[in-house]
N, C-alpha and C. Protein backbone atom coordinates (compact mmCIF):
# COMPACT_ATOMS: atom_id res chain seq x y z
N UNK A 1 0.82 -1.17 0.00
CA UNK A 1 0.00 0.00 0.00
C UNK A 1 0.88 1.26 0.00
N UNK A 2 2.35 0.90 0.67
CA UNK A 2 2.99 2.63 1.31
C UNK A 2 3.18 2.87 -0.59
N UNK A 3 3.25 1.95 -1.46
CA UNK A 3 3.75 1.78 -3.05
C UNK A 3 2.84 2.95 -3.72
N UNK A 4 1.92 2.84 -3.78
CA UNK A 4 0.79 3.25 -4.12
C UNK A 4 0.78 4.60 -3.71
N UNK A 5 0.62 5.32 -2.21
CA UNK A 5 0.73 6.35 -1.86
C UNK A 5 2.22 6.89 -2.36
N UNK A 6 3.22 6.59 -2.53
CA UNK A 6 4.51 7.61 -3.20
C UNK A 6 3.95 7.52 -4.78
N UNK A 7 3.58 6.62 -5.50
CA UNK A 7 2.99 6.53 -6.50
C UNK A 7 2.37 8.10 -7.05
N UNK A 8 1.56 8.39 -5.78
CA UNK A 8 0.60 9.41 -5.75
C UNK A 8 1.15 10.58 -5.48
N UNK A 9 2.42 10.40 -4.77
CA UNK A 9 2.95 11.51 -4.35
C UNK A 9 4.16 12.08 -5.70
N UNK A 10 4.58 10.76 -6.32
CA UNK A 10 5.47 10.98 -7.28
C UNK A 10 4.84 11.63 -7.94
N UNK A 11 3.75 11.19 -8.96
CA UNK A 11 2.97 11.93 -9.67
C UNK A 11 2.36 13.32 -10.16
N UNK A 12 2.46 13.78 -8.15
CA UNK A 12 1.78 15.00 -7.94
C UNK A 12 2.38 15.90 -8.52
N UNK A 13 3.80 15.51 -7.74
CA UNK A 13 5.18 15.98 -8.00
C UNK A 13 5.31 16.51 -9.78
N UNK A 14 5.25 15.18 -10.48
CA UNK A 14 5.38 15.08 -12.00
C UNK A 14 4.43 16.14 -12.23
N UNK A 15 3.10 16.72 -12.15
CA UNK A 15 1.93 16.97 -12.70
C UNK A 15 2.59 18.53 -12.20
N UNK A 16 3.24 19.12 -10.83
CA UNK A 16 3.56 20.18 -10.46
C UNK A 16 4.54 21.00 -11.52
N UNK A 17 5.42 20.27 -11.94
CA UNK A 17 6.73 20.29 -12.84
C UNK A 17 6.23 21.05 -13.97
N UNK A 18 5.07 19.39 -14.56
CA UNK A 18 4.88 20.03 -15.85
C UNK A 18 4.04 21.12 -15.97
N UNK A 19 3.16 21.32 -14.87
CA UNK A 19 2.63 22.71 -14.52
C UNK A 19 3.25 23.70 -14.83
N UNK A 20 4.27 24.02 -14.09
CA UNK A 20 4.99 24.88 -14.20
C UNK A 20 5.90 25.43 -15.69
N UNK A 21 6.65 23.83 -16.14
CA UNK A 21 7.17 24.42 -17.12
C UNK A 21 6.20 24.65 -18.69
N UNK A 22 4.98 24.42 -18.03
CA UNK A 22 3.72 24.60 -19.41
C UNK A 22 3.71 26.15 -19.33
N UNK A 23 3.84 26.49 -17.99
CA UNK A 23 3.32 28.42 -17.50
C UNK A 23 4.58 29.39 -17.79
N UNK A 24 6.10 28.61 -18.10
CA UNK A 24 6.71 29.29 -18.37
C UNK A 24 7.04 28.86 -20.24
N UNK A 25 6.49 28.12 -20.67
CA UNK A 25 6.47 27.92 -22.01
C UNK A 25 5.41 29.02 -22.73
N UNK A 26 4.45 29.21 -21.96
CA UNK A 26 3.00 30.26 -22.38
C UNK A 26 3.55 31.54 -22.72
N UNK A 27 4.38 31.94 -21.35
CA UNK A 27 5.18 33.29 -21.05
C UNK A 27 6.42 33.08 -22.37
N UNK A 28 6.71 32.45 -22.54
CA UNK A 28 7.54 32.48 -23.75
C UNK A 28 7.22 32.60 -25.24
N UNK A 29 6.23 32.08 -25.50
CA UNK A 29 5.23 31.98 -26.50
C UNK A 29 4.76 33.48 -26.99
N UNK A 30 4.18 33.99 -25.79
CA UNK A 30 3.97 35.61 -25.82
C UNK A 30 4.95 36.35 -25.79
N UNK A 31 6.20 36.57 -25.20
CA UNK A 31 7.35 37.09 -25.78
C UNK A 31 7.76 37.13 -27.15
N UNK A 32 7.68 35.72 -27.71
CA UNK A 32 8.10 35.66 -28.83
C UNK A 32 7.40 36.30 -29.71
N UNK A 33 6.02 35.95 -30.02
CA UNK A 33 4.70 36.65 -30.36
C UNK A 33 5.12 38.10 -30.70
N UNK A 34 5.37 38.83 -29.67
CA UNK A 34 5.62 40.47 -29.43
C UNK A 34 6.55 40.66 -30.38
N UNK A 35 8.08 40.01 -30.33
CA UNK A 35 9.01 40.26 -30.67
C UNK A 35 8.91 40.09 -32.31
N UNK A 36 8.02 38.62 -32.87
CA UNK A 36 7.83 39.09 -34.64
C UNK A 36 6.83 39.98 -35.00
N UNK A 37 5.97 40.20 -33.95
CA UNK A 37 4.80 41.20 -34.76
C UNK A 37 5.95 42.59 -34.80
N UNK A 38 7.01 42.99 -34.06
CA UNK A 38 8.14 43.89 -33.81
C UNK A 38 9.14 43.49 -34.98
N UNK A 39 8.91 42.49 -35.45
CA UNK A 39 9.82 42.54 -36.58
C UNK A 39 11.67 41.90 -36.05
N UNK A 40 11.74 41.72 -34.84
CA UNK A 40 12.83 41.52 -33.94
C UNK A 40 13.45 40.25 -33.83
N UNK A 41 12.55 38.98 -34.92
CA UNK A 41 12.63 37.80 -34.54
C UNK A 41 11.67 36.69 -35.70
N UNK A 42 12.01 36.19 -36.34
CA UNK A 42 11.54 35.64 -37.49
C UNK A 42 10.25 34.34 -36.75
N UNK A 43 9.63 34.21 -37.83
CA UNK A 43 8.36 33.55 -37.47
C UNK A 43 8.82 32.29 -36.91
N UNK A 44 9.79 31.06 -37.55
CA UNK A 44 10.09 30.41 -37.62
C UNK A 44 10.68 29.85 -36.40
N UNK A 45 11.17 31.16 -35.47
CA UNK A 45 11.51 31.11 -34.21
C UNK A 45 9.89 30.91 -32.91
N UNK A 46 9.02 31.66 -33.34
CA UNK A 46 7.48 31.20 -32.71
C UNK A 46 7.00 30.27 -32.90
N UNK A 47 7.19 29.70 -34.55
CA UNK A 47 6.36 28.11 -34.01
C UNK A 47 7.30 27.32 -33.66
N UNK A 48 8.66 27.46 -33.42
CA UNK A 48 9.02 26.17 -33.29
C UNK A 48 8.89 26.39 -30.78
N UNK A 49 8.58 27.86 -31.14
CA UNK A 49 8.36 27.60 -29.10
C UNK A 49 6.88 27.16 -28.90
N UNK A 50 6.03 27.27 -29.92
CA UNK A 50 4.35 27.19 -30.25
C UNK A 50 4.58 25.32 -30.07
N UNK A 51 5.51 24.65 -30.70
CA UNK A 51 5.96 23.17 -31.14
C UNK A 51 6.03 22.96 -29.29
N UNK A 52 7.34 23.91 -28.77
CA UNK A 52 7.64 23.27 -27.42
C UNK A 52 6.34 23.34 -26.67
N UNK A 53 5.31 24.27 -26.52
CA UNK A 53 4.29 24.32 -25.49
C UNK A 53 3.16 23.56 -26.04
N UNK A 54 3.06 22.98 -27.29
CA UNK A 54 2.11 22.32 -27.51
C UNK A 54 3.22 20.49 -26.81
N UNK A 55 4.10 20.36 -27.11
CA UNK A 55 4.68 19.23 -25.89
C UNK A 55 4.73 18.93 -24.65
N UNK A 56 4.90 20.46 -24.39
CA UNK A 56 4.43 20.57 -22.72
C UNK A 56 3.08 19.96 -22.15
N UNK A 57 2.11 20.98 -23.55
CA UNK A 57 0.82 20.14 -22.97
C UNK A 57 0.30 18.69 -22.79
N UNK A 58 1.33 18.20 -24.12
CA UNK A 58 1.03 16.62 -23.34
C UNK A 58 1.51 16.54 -22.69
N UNK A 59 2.84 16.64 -21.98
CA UNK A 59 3.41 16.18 -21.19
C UNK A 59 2.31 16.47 -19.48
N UNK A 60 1.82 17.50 -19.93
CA UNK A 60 0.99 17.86 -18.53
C UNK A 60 -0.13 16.74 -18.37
N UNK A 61 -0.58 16.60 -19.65
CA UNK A 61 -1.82 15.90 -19.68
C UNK A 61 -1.66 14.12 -19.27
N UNK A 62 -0.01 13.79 -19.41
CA UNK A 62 -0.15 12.48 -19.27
C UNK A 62 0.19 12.72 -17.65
N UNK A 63 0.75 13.52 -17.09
CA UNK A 63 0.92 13.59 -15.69
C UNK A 63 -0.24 13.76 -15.03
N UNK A 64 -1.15 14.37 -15.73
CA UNK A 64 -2.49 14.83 -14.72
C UNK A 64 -3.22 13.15 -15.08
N UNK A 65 -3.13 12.59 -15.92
CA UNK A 65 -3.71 11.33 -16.47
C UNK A 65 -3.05 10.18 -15.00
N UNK A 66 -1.89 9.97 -15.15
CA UNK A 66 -1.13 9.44 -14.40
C UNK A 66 -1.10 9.49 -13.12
N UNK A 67 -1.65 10.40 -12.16
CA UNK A 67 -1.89 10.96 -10.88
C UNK A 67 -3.40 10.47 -10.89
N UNK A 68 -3.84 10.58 -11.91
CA UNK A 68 -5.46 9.89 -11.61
C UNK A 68 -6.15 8.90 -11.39
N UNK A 69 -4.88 8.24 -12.16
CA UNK A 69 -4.39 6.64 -12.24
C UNK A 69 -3.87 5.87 -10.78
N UNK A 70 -3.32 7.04 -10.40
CA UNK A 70 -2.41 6.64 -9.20
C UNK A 70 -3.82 6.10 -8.30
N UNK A 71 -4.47 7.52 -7.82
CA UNK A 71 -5.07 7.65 -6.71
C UNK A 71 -6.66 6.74 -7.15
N UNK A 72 -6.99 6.45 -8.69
CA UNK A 72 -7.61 5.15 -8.66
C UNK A 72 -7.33 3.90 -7.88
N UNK A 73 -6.29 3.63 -8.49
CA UNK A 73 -5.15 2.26 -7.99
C UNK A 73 -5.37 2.38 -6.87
N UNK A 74 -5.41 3.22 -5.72
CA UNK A 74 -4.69 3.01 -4.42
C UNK A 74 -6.52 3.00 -3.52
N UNK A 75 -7.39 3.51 -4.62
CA UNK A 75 -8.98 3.76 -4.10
C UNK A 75 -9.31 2.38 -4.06
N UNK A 76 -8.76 1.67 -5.13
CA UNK A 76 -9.47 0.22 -5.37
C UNK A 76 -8.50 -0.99 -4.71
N UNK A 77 -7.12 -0.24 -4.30
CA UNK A 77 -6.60 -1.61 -3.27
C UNK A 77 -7.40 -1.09 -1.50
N UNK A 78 -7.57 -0.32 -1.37
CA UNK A 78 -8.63 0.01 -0.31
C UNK A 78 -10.01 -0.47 -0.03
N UNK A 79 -10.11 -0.41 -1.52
CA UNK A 79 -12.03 -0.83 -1.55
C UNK A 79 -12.65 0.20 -1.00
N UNK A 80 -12.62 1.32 -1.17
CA UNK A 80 -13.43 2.21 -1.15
C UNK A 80 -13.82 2.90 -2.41
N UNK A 81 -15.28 3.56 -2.49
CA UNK A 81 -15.55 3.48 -3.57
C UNK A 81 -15.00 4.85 -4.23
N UNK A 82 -15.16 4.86 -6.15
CA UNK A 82 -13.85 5.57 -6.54
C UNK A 82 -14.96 6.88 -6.52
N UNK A 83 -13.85 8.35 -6.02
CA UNK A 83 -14.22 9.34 -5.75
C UNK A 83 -13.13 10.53 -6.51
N UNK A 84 -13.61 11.45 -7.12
CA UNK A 84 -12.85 12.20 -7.84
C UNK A 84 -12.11 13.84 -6.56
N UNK A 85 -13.09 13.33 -6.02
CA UNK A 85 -12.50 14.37 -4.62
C UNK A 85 -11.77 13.56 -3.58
N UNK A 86 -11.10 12.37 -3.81
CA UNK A 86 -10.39 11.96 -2.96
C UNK A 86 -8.96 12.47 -2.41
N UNK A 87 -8.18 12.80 -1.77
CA UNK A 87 -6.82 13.60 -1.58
C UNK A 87 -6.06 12.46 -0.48
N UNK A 88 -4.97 12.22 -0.66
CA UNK A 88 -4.31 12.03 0.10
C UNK A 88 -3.72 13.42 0.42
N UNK A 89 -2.93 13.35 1.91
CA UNK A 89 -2.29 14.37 3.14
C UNK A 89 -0.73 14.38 2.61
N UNK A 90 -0.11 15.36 2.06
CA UNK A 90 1.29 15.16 1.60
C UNK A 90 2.23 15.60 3.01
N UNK A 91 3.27 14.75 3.04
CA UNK A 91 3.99 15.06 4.13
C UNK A 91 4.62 16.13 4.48
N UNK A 92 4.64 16.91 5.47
CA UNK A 92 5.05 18.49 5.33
C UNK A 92 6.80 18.01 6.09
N UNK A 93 7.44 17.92 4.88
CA UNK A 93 9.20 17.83 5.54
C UNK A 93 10.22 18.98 5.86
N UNK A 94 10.75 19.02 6.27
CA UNK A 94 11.89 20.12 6.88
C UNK A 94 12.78 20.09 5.83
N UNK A 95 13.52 21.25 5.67
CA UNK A 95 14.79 21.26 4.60
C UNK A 95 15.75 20.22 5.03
N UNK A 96 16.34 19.50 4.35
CA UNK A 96 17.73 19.31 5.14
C UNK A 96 19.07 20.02 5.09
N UNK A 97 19.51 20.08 5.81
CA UNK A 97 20.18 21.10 6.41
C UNK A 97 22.35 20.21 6.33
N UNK A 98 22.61 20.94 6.10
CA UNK A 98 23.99 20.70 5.34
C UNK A 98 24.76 20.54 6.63
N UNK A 99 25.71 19.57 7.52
CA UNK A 99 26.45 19.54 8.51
C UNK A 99 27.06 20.52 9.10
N UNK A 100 27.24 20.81 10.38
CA UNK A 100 27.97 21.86 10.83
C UNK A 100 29.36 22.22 10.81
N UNK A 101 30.26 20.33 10.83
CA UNK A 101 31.56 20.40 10.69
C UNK A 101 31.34 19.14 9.08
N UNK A 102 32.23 19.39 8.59
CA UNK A 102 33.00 18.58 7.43
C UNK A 102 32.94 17.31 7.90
N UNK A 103 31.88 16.19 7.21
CA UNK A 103 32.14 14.81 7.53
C UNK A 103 33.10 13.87 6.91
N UNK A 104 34.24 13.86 7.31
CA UNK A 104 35.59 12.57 7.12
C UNK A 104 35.50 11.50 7.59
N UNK A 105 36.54 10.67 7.04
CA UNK A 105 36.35 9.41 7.36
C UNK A 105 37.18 9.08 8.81
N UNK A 106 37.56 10.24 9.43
CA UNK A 106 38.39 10.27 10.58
C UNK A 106 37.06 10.31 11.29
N UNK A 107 36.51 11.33 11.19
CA UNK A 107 35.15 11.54 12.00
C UNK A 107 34.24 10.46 11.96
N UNK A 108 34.12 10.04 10.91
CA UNK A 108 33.34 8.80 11.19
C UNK A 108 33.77 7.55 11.65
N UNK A 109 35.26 7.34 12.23
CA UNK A 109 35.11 5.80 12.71
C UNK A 109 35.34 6.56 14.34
N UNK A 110 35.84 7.77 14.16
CA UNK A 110 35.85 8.06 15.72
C UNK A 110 34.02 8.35 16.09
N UNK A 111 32.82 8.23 15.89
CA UNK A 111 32.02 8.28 15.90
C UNK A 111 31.62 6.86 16.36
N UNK A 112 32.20 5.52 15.35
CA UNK A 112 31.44 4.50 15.30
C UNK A 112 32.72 3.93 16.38
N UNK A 113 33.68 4.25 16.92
CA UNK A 113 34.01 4.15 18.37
C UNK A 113 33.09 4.14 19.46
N UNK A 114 33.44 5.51 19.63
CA UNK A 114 32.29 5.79 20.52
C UNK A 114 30.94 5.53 20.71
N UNK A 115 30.07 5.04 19.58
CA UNK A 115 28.41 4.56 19.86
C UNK A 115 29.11 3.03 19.44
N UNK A 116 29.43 2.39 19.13
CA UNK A 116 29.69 0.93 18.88
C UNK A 116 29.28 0.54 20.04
N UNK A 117 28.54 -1.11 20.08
CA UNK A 117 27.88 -1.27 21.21
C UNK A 117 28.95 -2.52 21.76
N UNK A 118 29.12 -2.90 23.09
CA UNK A 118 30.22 -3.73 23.65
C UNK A 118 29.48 -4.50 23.73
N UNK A 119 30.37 -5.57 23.80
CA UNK A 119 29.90 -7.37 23.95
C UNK A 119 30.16 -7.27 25.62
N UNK A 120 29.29 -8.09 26.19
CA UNK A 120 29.69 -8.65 27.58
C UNK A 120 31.28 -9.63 27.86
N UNK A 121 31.83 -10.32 26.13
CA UNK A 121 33.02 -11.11 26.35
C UNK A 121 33.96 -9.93 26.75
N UNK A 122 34.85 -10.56 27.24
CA UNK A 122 36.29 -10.14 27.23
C UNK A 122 37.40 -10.68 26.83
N UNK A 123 38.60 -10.67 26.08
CA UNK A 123 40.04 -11.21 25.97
C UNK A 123 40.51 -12.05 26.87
């Protein structure tokens, strides 16, 4: 089941991406636009960014397809019945955060010294 929920979470992820780079393909599209009706930039240069955002859009469309897919899958290993307002809770994580001192390999066996756990034998 945990398969299924990253499934859902991967997805979301995927569907966010291509979100995004569809909204900055649009914004490009209209730049370009401006720049041949300006004479600044040959046509040939607009459709071929018209080419990239019409890719984007599939690409969005199989992610939003794929996320729908997900959270089917995971409705019907549940057995509950399928709901288009269903949401899973995404995990709210902390940054991770980069060490305070430089980790070496000095530091680390003097580490696994010190927590290493002792046997009751002795020599």
């Amino acid at each position: 089941m945990a398969g299924y929920y990253l499934d859902i979470l991967f997805n979301s992820e995927l569907l966010d991406v291509a979100n995004e780079q569809l909204s900055i393909s649009k914004q490009q599209v209209d730049r370009i636009q401006k720049m041949v009706e300006a004479g600044s930039s040959a046509r040939g240069d607009l459709l071929n960014i018209q080419a990239q955002k019409a890719a984007e859009e599939l690409t969005q469309v199989q992610a939003s397809n794929q996320l729908y897919i997900s959270y089917l899958s995971l409705q019907q290993l549940i057995d509950i019945p399928v709901a288009k307002d269903f949401r899973i809770e995404k995990p709210n994580l902390k940054a991770i955060e980069a060490p305070k001192q430089p980790i070496t390999p000095e530091v680390i066996y003097e580490h696994a010294l010190k927590t290493r756990p002792r046997s009751g034998l002795r020599n």
